[in-house]
Protein backbone atom coordinates (compact mmCIF):
# COMPACT_ATOMS: atom_id res chain seq x y z
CA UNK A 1 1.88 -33.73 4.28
CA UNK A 2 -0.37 -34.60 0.97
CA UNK A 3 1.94 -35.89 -1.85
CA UNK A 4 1.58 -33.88 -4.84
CA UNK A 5 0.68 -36.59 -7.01
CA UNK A 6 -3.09 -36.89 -5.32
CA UNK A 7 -6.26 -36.09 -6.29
CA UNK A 8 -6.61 -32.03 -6.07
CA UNK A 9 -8.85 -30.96 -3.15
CA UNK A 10 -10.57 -28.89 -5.15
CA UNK A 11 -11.79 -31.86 -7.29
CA UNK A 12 -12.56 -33.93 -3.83
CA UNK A 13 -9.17 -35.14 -2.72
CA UNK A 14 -7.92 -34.32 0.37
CA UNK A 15 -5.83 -31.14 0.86
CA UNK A 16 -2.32 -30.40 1.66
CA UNK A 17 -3.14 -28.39 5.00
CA UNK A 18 -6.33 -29.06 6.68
CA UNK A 19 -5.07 -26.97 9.73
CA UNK A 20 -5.77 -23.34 9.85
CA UNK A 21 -2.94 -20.98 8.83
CA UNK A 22 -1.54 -19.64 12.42
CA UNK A 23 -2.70 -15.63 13.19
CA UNK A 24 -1.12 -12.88 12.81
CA UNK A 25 -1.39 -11.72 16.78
CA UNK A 26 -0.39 -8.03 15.67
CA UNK A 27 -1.13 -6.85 19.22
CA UNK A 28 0.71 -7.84 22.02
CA UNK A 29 1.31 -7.28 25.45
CA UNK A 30 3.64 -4.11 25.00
CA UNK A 31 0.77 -2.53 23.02
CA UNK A 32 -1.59 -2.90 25.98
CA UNK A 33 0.89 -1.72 28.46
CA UNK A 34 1.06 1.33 26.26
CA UNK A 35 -2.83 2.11 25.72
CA UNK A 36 -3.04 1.45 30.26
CA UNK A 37 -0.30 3.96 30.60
CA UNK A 38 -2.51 6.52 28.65
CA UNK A 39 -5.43 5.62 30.26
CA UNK A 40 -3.84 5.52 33.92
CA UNK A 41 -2.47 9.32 33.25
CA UNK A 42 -5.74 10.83 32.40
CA UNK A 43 -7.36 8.75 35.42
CA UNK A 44 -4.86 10.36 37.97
CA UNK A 45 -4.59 13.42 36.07
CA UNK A 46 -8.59 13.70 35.67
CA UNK A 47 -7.88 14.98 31.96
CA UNK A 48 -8.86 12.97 29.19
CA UNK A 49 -6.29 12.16 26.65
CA UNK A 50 -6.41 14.34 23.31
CA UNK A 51 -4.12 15.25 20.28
CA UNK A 52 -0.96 16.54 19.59
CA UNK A 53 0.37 15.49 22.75
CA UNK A 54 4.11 14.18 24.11
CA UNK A 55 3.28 10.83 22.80
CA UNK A 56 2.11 12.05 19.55
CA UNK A 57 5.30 14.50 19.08
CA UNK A 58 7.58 11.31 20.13
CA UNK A 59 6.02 8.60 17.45
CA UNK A 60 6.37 11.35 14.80
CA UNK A 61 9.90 12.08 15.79
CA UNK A 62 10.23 8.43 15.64
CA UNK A 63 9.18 7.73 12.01
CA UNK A 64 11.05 10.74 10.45
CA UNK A 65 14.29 9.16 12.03
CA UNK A 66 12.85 5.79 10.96
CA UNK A 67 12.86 6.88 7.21
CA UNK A 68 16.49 8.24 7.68
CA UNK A 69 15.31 12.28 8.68
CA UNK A 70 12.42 14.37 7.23
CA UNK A 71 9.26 16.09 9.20
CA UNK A 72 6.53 13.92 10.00
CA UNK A 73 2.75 14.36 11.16
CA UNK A 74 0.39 11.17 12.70
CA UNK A 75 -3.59 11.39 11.10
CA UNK A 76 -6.14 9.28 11.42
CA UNK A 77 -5.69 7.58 8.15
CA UNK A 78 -3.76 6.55 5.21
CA UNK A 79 -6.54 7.97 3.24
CA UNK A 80 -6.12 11.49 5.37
CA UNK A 81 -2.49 11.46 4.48
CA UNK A 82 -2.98 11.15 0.75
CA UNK A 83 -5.75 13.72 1.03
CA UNK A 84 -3.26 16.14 3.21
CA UNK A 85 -0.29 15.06 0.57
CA UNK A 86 -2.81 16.55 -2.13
CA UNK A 87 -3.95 19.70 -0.51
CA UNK A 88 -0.50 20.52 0.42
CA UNK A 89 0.27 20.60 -3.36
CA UNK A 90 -2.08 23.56 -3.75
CA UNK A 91 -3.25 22.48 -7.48
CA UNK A 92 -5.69 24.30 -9.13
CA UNK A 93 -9.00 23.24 -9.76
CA UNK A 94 -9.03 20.73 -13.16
CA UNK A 95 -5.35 19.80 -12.88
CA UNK A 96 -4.34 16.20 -13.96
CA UNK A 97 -2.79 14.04 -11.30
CA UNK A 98 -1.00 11.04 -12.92
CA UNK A 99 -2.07 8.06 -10.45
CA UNK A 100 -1.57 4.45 -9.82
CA UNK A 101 -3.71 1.85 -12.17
CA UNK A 102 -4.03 -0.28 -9.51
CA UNK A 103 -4.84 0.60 -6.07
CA UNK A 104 -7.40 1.61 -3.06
CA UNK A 105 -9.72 3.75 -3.83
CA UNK A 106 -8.68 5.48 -0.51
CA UNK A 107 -5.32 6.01 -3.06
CA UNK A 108 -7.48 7.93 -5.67
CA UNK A 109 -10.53 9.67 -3.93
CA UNK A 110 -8.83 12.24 -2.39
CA UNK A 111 -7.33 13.50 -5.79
CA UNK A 112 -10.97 14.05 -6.99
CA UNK A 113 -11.88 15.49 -3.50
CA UNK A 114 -9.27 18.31 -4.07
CA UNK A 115 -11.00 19.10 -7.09
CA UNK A 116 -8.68 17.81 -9.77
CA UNK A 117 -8.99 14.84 -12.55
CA UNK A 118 -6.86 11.51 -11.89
CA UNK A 119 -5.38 10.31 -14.75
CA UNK A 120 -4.54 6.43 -14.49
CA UNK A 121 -1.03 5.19 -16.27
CA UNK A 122 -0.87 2.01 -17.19
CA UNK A 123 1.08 -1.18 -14.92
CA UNK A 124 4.42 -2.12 -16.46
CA UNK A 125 4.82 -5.65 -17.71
CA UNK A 126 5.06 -7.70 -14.93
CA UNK A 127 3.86 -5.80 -11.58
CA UNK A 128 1.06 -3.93 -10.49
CA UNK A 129 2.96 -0.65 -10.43
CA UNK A 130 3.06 1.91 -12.70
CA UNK A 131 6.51 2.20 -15.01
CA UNK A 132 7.99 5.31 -16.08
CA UNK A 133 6.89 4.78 -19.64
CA UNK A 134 3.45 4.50 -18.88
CA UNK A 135 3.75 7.48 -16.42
CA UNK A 136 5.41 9.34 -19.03
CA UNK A 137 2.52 8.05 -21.66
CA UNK A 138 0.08 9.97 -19.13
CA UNK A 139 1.37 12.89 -19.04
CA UNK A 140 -0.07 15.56 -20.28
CA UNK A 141 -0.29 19.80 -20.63
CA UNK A 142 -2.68 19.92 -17.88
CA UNK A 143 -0.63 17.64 -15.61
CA UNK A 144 0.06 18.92 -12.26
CA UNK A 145 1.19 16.58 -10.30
CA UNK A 146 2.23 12.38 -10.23
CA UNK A 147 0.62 10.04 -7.30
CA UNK A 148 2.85 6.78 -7.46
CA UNK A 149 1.92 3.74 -5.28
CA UNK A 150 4.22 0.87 -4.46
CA UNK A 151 1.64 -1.74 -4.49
CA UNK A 152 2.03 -5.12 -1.71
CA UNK A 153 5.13 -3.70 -0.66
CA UNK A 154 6.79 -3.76 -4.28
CA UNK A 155 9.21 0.10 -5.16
CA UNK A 156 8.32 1.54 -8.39
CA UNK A 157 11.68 2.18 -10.78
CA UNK A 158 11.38 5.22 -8.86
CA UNK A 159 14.98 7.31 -10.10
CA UNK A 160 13.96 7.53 -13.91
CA UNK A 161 10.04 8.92 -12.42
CA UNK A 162 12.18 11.41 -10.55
CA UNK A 163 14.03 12.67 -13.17
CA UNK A 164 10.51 12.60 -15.52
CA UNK A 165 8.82 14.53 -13.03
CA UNK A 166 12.33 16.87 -12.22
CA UNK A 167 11.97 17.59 -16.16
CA UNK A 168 8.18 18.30 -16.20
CA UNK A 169 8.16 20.29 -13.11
CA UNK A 170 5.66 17.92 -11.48
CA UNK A 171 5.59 17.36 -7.78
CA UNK A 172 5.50 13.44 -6.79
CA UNK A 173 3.73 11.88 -4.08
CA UNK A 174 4.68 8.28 -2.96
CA UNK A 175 1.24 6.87 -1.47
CA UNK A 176 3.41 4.42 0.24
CA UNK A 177 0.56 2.71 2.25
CA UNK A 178 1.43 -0.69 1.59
CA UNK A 179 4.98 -0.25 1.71
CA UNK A 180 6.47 0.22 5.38
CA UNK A 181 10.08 -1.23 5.43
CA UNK A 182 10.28 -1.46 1.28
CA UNK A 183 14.03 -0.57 -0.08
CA UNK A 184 14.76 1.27 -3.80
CA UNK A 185 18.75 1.79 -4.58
CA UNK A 186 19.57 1.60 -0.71
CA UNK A 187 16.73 4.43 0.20
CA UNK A 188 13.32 3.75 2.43
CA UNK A 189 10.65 3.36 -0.04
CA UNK A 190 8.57 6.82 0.52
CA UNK A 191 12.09 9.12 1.00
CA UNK A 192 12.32 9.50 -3.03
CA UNK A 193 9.30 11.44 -3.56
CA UNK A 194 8.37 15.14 -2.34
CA UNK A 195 5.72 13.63 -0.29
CA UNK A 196 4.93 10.52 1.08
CA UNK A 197 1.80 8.78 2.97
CA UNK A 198 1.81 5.61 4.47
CA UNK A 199 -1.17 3.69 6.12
CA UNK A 200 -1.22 2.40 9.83
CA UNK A 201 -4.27 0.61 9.96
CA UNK A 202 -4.47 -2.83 11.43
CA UNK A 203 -3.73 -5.07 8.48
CA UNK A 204 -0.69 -3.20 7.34
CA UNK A 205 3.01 -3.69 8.41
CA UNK A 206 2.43 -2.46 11.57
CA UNK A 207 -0.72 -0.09 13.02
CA UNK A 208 -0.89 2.39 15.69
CA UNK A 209 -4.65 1.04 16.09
CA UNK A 210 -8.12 0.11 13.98
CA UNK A 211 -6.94 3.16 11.52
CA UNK A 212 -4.06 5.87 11.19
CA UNK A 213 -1.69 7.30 9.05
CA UNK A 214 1.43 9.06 8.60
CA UNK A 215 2.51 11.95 6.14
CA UNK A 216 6.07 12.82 5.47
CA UNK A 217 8.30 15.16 4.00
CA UNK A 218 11.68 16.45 3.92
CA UNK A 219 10.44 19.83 2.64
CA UNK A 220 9.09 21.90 5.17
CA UNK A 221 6.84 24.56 3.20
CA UNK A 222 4.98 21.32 1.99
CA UNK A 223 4.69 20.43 5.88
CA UNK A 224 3.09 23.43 6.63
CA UNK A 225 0.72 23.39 3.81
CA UNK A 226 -0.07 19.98 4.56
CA UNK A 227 -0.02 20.20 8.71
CA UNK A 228 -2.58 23.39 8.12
CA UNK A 229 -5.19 21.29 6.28
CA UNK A 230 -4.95 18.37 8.74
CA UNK A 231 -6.45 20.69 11.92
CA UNK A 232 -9.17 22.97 9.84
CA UNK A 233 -6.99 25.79 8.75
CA UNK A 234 -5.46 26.19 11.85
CA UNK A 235 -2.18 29.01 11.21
CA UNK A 236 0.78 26.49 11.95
CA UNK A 237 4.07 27.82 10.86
CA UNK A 238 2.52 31.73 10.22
CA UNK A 239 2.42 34.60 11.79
CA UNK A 240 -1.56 34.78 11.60
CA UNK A 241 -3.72 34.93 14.21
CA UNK A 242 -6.33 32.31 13.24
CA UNK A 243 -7.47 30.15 10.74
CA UNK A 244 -5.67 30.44 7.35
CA UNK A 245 -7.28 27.45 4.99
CA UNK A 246 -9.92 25.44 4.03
CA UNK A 247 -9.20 21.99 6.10
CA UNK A 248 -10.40 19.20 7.73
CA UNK A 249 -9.80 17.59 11.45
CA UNK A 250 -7.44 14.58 10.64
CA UNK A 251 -5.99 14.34 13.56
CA UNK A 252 -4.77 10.91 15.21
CA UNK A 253 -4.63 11.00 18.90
CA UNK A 254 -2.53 10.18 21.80
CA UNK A 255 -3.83 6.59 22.29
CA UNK A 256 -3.06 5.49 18.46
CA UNK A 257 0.54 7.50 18.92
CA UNK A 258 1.51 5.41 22.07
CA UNK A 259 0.37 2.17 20.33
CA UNK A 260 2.19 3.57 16.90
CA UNK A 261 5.53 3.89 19.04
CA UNK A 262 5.52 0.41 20.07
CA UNK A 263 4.45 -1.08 16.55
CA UNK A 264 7.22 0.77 15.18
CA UNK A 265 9.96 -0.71 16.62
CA UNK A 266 8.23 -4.31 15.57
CA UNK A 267 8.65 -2.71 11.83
CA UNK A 268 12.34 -4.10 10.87
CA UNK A 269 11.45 -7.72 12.17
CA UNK A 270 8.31 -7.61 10.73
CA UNK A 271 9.93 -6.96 7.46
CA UNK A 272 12.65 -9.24 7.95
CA UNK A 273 10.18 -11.65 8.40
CA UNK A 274 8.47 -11.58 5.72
CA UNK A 275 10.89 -11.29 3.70
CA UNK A 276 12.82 -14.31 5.02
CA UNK A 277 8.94 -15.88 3.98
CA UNK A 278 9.06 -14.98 0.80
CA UNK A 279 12.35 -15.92 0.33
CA UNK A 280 11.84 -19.47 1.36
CA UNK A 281 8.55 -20.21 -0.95
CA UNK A 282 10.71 -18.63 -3.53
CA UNK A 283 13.45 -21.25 -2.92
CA UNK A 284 11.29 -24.05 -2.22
CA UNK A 285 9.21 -23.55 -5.87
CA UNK A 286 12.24 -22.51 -8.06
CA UNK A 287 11.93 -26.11 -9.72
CA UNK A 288 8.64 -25.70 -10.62
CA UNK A 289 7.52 -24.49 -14.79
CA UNK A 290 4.57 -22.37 -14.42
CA UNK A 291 4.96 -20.17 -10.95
CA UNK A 292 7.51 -17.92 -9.75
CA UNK A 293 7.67 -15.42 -7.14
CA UNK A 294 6.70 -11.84 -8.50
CA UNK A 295 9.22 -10.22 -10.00
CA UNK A 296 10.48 -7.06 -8.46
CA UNK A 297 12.64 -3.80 -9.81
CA UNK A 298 15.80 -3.92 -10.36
CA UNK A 299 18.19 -3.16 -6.74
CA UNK A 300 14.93 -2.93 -4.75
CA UNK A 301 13.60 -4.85 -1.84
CA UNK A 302 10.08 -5.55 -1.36
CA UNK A 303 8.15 -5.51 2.43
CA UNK A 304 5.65 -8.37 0.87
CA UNK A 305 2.28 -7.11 2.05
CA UNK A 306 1.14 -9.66 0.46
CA UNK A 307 3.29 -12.07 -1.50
CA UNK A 308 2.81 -12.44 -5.65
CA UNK A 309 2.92 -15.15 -7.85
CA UNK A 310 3.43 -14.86 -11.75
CA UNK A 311 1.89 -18.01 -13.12
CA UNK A 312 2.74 -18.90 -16.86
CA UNK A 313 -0.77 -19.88 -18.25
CA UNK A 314 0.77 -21.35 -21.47
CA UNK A 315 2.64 -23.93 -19.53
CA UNK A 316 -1.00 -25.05 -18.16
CA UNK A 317 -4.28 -26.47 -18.90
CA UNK A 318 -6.31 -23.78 -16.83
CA UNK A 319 -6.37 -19.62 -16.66
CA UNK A 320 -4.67 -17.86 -13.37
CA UNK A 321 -7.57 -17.75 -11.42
CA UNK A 322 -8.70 -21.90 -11.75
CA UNK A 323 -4.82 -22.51 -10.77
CA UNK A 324 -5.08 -19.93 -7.75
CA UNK A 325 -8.77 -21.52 -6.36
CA UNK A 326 -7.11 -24.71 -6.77
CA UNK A 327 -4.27 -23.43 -4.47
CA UNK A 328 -6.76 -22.46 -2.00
CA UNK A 329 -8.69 -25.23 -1.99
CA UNK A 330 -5.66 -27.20 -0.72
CA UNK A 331 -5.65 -24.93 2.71
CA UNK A 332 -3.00 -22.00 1.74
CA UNK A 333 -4.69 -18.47 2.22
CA UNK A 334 -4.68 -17.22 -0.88
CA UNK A 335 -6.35 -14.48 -3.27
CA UNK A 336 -7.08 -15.20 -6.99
CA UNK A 337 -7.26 -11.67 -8.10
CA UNK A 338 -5.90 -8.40 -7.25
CA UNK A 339 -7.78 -6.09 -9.30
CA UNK A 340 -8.67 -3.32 -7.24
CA UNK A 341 -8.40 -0.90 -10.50
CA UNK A 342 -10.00 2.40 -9.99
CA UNK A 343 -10.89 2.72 -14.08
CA UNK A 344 -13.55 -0.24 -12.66
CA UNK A 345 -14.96 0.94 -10.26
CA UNK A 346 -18.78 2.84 -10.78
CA UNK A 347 -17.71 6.29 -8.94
CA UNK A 348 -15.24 6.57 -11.59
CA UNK A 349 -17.36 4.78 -14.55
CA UNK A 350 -20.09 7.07 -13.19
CA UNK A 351 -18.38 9.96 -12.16
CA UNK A 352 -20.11 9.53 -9.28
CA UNK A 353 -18.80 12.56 -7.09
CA UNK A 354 -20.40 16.33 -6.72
CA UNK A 355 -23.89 15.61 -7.42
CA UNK A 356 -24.71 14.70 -11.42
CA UNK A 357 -22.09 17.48 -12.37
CA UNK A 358 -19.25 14.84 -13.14
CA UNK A 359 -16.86 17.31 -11.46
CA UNK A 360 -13.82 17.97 -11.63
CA UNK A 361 -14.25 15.76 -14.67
CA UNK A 362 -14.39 18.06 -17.92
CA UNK A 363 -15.11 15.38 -20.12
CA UNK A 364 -17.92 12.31 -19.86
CA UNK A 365 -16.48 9.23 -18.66
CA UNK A 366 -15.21 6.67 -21.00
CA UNK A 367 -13.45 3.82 -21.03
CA UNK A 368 -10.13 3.42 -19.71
CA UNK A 369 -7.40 1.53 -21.66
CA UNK A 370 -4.79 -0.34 -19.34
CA UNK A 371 -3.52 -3.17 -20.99
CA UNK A 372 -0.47 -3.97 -18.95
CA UNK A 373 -2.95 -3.93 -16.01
CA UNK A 374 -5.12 -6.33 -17.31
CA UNK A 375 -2.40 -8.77 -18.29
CA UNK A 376 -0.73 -8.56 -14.68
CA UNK A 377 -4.29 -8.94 -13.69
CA UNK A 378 -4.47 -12.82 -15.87
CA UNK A 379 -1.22 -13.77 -14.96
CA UNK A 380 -0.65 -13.20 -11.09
CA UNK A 381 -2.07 -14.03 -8.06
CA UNK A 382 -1.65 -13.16 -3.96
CA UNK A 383 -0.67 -15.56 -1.06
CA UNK A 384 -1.71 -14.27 2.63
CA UNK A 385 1.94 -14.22 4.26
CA UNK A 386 2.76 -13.00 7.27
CA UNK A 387 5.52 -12.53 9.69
CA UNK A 388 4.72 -15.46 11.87
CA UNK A 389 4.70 -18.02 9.40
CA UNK A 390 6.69 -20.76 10.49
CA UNK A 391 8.90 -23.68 8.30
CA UNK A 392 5.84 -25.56 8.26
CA UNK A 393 3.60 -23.11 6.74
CA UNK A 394 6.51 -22.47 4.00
CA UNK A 395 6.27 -25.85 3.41
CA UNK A 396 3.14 -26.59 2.96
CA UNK A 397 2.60 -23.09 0.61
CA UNK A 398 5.32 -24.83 -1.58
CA UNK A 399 3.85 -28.79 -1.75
CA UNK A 400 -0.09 -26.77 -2.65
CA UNK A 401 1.86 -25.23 -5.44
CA UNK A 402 3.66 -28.37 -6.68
CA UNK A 403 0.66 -30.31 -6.39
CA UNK A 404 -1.72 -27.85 -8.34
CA UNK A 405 1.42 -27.09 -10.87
CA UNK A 406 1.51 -31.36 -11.37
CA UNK A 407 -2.13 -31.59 -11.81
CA UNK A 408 -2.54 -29.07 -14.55
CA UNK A 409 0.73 -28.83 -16.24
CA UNK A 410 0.55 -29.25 -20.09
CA UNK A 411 2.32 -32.89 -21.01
């Protein structure tokens, strides 16, 4: 291992790990047992596999007892289940949705797609999540509804947002894509909310293939709205012979359910993992001045998508991002910047969306004041963790950071 008192690699010394960080290996051998089965039944059978199916029903069964009860339908994205989480709320054209500051665009899209106007609140002070003040700062007469998104795995101060949005009379939606296996006040992150879509797609906690999703709710006229506008209208839960709504085909299939099932019950060791991960960098850094482990909310236990570091700039002779490429640069896989802020991006700038009408916008665009956001933004930075990360890799994550920290430290 590199002492921390040589030359930075970045400035031609040699790095702390020249090895490559191990994989991930997501997929294993259970998960192609399960996709052979699937494919070995519709051989024999001479019917090809579909939707909506006995392996379907089962991994859906499976999550809603996962998150502790509730009704829960498979799609074919986390994008689909935010969309279907929308729709379900019924909103009239031009309401406000209150939405995460920073997030994927698959997060905010399908507000706009429903026809309404998302209405960014600003980070707290020291996440990328939303706070209830800055929710409550958003809020306006036209307000309809509140998209929250625990962002790399970290709960929002979800209880006073409740009772905000119980006061208002606003429906909230968890968009809990990042978040599989995240705790707030001794409740599955995504159970605190009247609706809640997670992401399965193959770099999340776990995936039930290259994409899928899950929605969830515990009420069920919300499941019907939302299970309606996932198969084209179809008349789930009615009396009516045919087609009842606008909708789209969302569905997931049997294959992604079967390898869903078996990811699943990876999910709490995966977790555990990464937690244990985080844990240990934490630990092994707590001596150092100018980085710390992100902080998280109060009673709340984070499922580290990705692991956060708060660096103190003032303590240092460089900005965030010249401390994080100097991290990389010794061999830990790392990320500068997180800033995957809608407010930046040209569809919204642009109001890029129904042809040149600007719709559902009512207003031209204009420029979007976050301030928390863009100090999180300066001040933290992402390391690529994973659940098979062994000692060594915890090791050498915490001599980069020593090493960078010694080199640029203020005397």
């Amino acid at each position: 291992m590199t002492k921390s008192d040589e030359k930075l690699a970045i400035s031609g010394g040699s790095a702390v790990r020249s090895k490559p960080f191990p994989p991930r290996r997501l997929f294993g051998a259970e998960e192609k047992a399960a996709a052979v089965e699937v494919f070995d039944e519709s051989i024999a059978t001479g019917e090809a596999f579909g939707y909506g199916g006995k392996r379907e029903q089962a991994y859906e069964k499976e999550f809603a007892e996962h998150l502790g009860g509730g009704l829960a339908k498979a799609v074919n994205s986390g994008t689909s289940a935010v969309l279907a989480a929308i729709a379900a709320l019924e909103l009239e054209p031009g309401s406000e949705v209150v939405c995460p500051p920073i997030t994927d665009p698959g997060g905010i899209m399908p507000i706009v797609m429903m026809n309404c106007i998302p209405v960014l609140a600003d980070t707290n002070e020291s996440s990328f999540n939303a706070g209830p003040e800055q929710v409550a700062a958003a809020i306006t007469e036209r307000t309809r509804a509140i998209v929250v998104a625990p962002i790399l795995g970290e709960p929002l101060d979800m209880e006073p947002i409740m009772k905000l949005a119980r006061e208002k009379g606003l429906p909230v939606v968890e968009d809990a894509a990042q978040a599989h296996g995240a705790v707030y006040h001794s409740r599955p992150v995504g159970t605190h909310g009247d609706i809640a879509a997670f992401s399965t797609m193959f770099g999340k906690h776990y995936a039930s293939g290259g994409q899928g999703g899950i929605f969830f709710t515990r009420n069920e006229d919300l499941f019907w709205k939302a299970r309606r506008f996932m198969d084209r209208g179809k008349p789930f839960g009615t009396d009516e012979p045919n087609n009842v709504r606008l909708g789209l085909n969302l569905n997931t299939d049997e294959l992604s359910a079967a390898i869903g099932s078996v990811q699943l019950k990876k999910l709490p060791w995966i977790v555990e993992r990464r937690q244990a991960v985080a844990a240990a960098v934490a630990e092994g850094i707590k001596s150092l001045q100018s980085v710390t482990l992100g902080k998280i909310v109060p009673d709340a236990q984070s499922s580290y998508w990705f692991m956060r570091l708060t660096v103190d700039t003032d303590k240092l002779t460089v900005d965030k991002d010249a401390f994080a490429e100097a991290v990389g640069a010794e061999g830990i896989p790392s990320s500068a910047s997180y800033r995957h802020i809608p407010a930046e991006h040209v569809w919204f700038r642009r109001q890029n969306t129904f042809g040149s009408s600007g719709y559902p916008w009512t207003t031209p665009a204009g420029p979007v004041e976050l301030p928390n956001c863009e100090a999180v933004a300066a001040r933290n930075f992402l390391i690529h963790l994973h659940e098979n990360w062994t000692d060594q890799e915890i090791a050498d994550t915490v001599a980069a950071l020593a090493k960078v920290e010694k080199a640029f430290l203020k005397s």
